[in-house]
Protein backbone atom coordinates (compact mmCIF):
# COMPACT_ATOMS: atom_id res chain seq x y z
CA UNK A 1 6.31 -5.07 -22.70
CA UNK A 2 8.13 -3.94 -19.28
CA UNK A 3 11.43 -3.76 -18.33
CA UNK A 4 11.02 -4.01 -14.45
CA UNK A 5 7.85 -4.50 -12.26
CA UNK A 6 7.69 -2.21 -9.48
CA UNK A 7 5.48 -4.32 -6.98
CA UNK A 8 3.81 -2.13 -4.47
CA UNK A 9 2.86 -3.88 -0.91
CA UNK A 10 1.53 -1.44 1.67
CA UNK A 11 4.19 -0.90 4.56
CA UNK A 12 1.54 -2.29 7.35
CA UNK A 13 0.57 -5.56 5.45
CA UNK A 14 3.50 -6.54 3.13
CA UNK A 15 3.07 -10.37 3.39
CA UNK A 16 -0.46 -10.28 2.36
CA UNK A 17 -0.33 -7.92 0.10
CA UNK A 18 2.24 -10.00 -1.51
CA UNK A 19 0.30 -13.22 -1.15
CA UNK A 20 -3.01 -11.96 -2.97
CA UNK A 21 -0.93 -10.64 -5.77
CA UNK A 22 1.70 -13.15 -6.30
CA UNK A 23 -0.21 -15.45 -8.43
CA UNK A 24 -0.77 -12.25 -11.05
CA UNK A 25 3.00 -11.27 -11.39
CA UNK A 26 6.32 -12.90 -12.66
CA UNK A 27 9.00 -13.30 -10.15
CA UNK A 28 11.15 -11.66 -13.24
CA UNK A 29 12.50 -8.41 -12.77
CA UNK A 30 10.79 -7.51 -9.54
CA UNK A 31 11.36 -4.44 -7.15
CA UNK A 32 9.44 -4.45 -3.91
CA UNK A 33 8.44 -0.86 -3.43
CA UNK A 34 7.11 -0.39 0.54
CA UNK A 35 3.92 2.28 0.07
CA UNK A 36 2.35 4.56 3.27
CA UNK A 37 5.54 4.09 4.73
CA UNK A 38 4.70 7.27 7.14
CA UNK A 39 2.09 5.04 8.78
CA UNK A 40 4.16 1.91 9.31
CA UNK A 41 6.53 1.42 12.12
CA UNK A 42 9.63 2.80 10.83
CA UNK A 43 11.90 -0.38 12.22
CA UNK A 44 9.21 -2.87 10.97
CA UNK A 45 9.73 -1.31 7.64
CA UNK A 46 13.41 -1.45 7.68
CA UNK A 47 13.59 -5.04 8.62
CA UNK A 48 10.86 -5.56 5.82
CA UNK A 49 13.05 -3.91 3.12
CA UNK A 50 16.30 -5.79 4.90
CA UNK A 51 14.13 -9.19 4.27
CA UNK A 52 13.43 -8.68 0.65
CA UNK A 53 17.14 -7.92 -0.14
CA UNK A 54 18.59 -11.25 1.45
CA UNK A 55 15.79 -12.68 -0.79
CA UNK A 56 17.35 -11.07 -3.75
CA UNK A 57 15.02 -8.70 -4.65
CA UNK A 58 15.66 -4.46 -4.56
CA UNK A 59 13.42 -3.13 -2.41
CA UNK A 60 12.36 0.47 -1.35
CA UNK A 61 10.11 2.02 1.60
CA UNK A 62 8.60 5.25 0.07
CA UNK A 63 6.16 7.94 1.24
CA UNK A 64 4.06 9.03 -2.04
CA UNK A 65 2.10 11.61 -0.12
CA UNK A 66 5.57 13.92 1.30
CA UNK A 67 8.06 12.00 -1.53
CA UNK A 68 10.35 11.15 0.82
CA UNK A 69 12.39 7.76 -0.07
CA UNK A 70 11.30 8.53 -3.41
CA UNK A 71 14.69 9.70 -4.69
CA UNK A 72 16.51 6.53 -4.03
CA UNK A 73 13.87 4.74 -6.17
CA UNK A 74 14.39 6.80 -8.82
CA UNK A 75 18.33 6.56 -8.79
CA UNK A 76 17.72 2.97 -8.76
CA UNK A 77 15.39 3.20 -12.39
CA UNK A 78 18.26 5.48 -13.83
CA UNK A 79 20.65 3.11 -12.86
CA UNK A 80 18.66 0.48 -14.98
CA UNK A 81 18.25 2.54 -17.62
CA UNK A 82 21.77 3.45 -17.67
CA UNK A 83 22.36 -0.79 -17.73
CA UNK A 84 19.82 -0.62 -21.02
CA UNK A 85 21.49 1.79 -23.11
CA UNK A 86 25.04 0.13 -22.22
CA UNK A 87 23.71 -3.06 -23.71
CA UNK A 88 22.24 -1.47 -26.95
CA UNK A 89 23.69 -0.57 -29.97
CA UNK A 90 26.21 2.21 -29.87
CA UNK A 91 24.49 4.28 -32.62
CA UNK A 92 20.73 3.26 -31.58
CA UNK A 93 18.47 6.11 -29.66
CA UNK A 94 18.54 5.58 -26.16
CA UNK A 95 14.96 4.10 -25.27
CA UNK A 96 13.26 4.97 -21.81
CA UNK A 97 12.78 2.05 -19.12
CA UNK A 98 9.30 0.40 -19.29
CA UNK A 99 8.05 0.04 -16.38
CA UNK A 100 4.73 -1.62 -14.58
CA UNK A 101 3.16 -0.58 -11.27
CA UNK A 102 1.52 -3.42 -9.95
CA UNK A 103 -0.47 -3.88 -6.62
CA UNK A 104 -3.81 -4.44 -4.59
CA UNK A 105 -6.12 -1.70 -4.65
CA UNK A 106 -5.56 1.89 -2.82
CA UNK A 107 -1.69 0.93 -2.43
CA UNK A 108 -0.93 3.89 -4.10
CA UNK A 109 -0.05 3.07 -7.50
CA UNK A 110 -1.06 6.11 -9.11
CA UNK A 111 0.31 8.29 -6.56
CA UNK A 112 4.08 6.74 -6.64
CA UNK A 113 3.59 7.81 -10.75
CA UNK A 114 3.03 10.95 -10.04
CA UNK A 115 6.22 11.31 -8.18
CA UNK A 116 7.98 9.31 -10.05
CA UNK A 117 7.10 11.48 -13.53
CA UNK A 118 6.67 14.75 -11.41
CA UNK A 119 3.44 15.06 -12.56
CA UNK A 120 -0.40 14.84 -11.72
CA UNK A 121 -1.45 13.11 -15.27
CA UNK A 122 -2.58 9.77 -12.99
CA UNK A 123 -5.51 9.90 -11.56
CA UNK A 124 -5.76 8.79 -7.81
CA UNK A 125 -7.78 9.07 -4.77
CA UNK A 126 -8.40 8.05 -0.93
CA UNK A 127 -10.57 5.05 -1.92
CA UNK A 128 -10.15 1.84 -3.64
CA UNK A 129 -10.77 1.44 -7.46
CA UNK A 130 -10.18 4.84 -8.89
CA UNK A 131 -7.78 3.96 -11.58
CA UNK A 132 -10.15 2.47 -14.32
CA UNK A 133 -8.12 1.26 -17.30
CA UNK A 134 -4.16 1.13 -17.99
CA UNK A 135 -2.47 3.63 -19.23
CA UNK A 136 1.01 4.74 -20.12
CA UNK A 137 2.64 7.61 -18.92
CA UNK A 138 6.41 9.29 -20.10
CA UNK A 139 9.14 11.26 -18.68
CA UNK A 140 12.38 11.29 -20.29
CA UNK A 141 14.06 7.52 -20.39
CA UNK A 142 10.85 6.88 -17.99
CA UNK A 143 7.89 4.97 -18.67
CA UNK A 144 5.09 4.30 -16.55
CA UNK A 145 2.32 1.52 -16.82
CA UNK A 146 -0.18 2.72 -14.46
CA UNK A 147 -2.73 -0.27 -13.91
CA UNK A 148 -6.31 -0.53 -12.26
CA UNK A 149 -6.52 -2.45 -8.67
CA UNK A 150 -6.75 -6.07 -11.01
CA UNK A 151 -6.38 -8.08 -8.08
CA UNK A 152 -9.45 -9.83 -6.77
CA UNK A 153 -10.53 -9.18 -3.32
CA UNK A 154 -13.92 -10.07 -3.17
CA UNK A 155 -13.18 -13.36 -1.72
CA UNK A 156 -11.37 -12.21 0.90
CA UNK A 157 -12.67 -13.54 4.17
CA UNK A 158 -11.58 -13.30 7.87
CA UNK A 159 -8.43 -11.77 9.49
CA UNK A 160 -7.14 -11.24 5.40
CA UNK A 161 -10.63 -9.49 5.26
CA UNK A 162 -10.14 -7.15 8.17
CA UNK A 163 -6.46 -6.20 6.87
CA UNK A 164 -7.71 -5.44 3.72
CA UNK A 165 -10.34 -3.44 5.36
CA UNK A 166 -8.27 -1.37 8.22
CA UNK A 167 -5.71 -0.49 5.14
CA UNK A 168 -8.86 0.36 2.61
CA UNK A 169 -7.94 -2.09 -0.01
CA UNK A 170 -11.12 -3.29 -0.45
CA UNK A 171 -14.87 -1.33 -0.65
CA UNK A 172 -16.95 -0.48 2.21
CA UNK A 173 -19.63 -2.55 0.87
CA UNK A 174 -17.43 -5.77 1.59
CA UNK A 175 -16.80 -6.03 5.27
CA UNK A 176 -18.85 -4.98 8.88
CA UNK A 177 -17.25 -2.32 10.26
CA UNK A 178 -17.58 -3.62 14.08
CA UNK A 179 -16.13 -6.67 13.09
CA UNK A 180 -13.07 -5.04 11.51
CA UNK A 181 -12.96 -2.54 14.24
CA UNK A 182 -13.28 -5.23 17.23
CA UNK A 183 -10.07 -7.03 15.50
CA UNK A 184 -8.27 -4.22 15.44
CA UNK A 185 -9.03 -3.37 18.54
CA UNK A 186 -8.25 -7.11 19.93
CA UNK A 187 -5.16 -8.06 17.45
CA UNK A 188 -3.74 -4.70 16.61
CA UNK A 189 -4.03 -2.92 19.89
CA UNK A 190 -3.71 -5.77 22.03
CA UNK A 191 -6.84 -4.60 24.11
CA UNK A 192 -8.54 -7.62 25.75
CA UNK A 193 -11.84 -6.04 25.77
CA UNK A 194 -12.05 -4.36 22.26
CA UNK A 195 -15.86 -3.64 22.60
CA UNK A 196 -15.07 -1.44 25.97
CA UNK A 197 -11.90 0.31 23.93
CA UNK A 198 -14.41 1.06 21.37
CA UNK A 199 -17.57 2.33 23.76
CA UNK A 200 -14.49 4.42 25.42
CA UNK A 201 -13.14 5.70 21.92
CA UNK A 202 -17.17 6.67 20.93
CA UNK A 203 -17.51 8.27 24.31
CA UNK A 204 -14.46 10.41 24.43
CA UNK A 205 -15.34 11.70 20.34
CA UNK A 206 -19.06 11.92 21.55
CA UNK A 207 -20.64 9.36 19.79
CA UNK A 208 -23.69 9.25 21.67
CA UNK A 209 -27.39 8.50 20.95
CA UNK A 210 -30.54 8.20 22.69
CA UNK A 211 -29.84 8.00 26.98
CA UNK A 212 -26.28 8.94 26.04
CA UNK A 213 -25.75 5.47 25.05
CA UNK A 214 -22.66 4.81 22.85
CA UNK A 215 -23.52 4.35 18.98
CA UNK A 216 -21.11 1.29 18.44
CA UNK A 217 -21.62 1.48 14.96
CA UNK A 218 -20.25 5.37 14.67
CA UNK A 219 -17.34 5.02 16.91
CA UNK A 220 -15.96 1.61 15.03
CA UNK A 221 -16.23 3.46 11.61
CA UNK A 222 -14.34 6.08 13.44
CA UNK A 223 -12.06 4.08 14.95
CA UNK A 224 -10.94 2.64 11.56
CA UNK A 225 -10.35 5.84 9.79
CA UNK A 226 -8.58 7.03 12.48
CA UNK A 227 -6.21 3.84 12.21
CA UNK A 228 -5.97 4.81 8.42
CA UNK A 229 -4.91 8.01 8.72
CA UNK A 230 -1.88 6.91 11.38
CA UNK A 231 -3.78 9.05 14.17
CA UNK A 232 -3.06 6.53 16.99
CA UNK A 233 0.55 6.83 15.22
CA UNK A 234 2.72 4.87 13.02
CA UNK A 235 1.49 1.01 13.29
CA UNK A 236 2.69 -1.86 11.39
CA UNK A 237 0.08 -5.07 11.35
CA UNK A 238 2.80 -7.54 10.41
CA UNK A 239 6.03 -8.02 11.27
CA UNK A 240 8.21 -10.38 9.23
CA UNK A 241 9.23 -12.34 12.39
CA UNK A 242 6.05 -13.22 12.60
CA UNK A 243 5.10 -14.85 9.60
């Protein structure tokens, strides 16, 4: 039904977003499109997108929320579409270029639509699981597939757990937030005593309960949206020299 499968990996976890949805997607006619590229390290992102390429696969580091990188996507589609009505029929109608938007939860799926049809027809928000059904969406020689968050995370466990978690692919329901927040805090940050970083972080946002003791609990949920939102800055989780 598709032409070209744009596969979206958020920027800070590329090689496991790609490993929980590789078993759902043909290596046909892939492009690698890097999401939240604002809150990835810029260079880690580079040599990401550098990576895919020797592989032999097109691949793009985009920021849905400001657009930038955007562009060069889209000159890249044209460019395929272009290829499609070459290939056709000289008197036929020019058809648009089908393609598929495929990814874990919360990548951003429905936001790099929007952008990439100029429109706000897809519906997306700041949590996992919004999208609810597929559904095709048209601009010109473009068409969309915008698809739900298929991929099954429930099983995650451990350190794919907590990268699921700190990026919010996955519900709230499914993970403890002082775990996630304690291997962020250990792995991420390289702090050697995550459950004093925390107490510290609580303290200095005034997280405090009864005796002015520290409420863990507040300052690791804390914590993790702050990570989320790229307020410690722009942090990649995995680097592809590392895996």
């Amino acid at each position: 039904m598709v032409d070209l499968f744009l596969f979206l990996l958020d920027s800070r976890i590329p090689e496991t977003s790609l490993q929980l949805a590789e078993p759902y997607l043909s290596r046909m006619n892939r492009v690698y499109v890097l999401t939240k590229a604002d809150l990835a390290d810029p260079e880690v992102t580079y040599h990401w997108v550098k990576k895919f390429g020797t592989q032999g696969s097109p691949a793009f580091a985009v920021e849905s929320n400001t657009g930038r990188g955007v562009d060069d996507l889209i000159a890249y589609l044209e460019a395929q579409q272009a290829s499609i009505s070459d290939r056709a029929h000289p008197e036929a109608i020019a058809r648009p270029l089908r393609t598929m938007l495929f990814g874990l939860p919360n990548v951003g799926k429905s936001s790099l639509a929007n952008r990439l049809l100029g429109t706000s027809k897809a519906a997306f928000g700041a949590r996992p699981g919004l999208t609810r059904g597929s559904h095709w969406l048209r601009r010109g020689l473009l068409e969309i597939l915008d698809t739900p968050g298929v991929i099954d995370t429930s099983q995650a466990k451990g350190e794919v757990l907590y990268k699921l978690a700190a990026t919010w692919a996955v519900r709230d329901n499914q993970y403890d937030e002082e775990e996630v927040a304690f291997w962020l805090a250990k792995e991420v940050f390289d702090k050697p005593d995550p459950v004093s970083f925390i107490t510290g972080f609580g303290r200095s946002r005034g997280f405090l309960g009864p005796g002015g003791q520290v409420d863990f609990g507040r300052a690791s949920k804390s914590f993790i949206q702050c990570f989320r939102e790229g307020k410690f800055g722009r942090i990649s989780i995995e680097k592809p020299d590392t895996q």
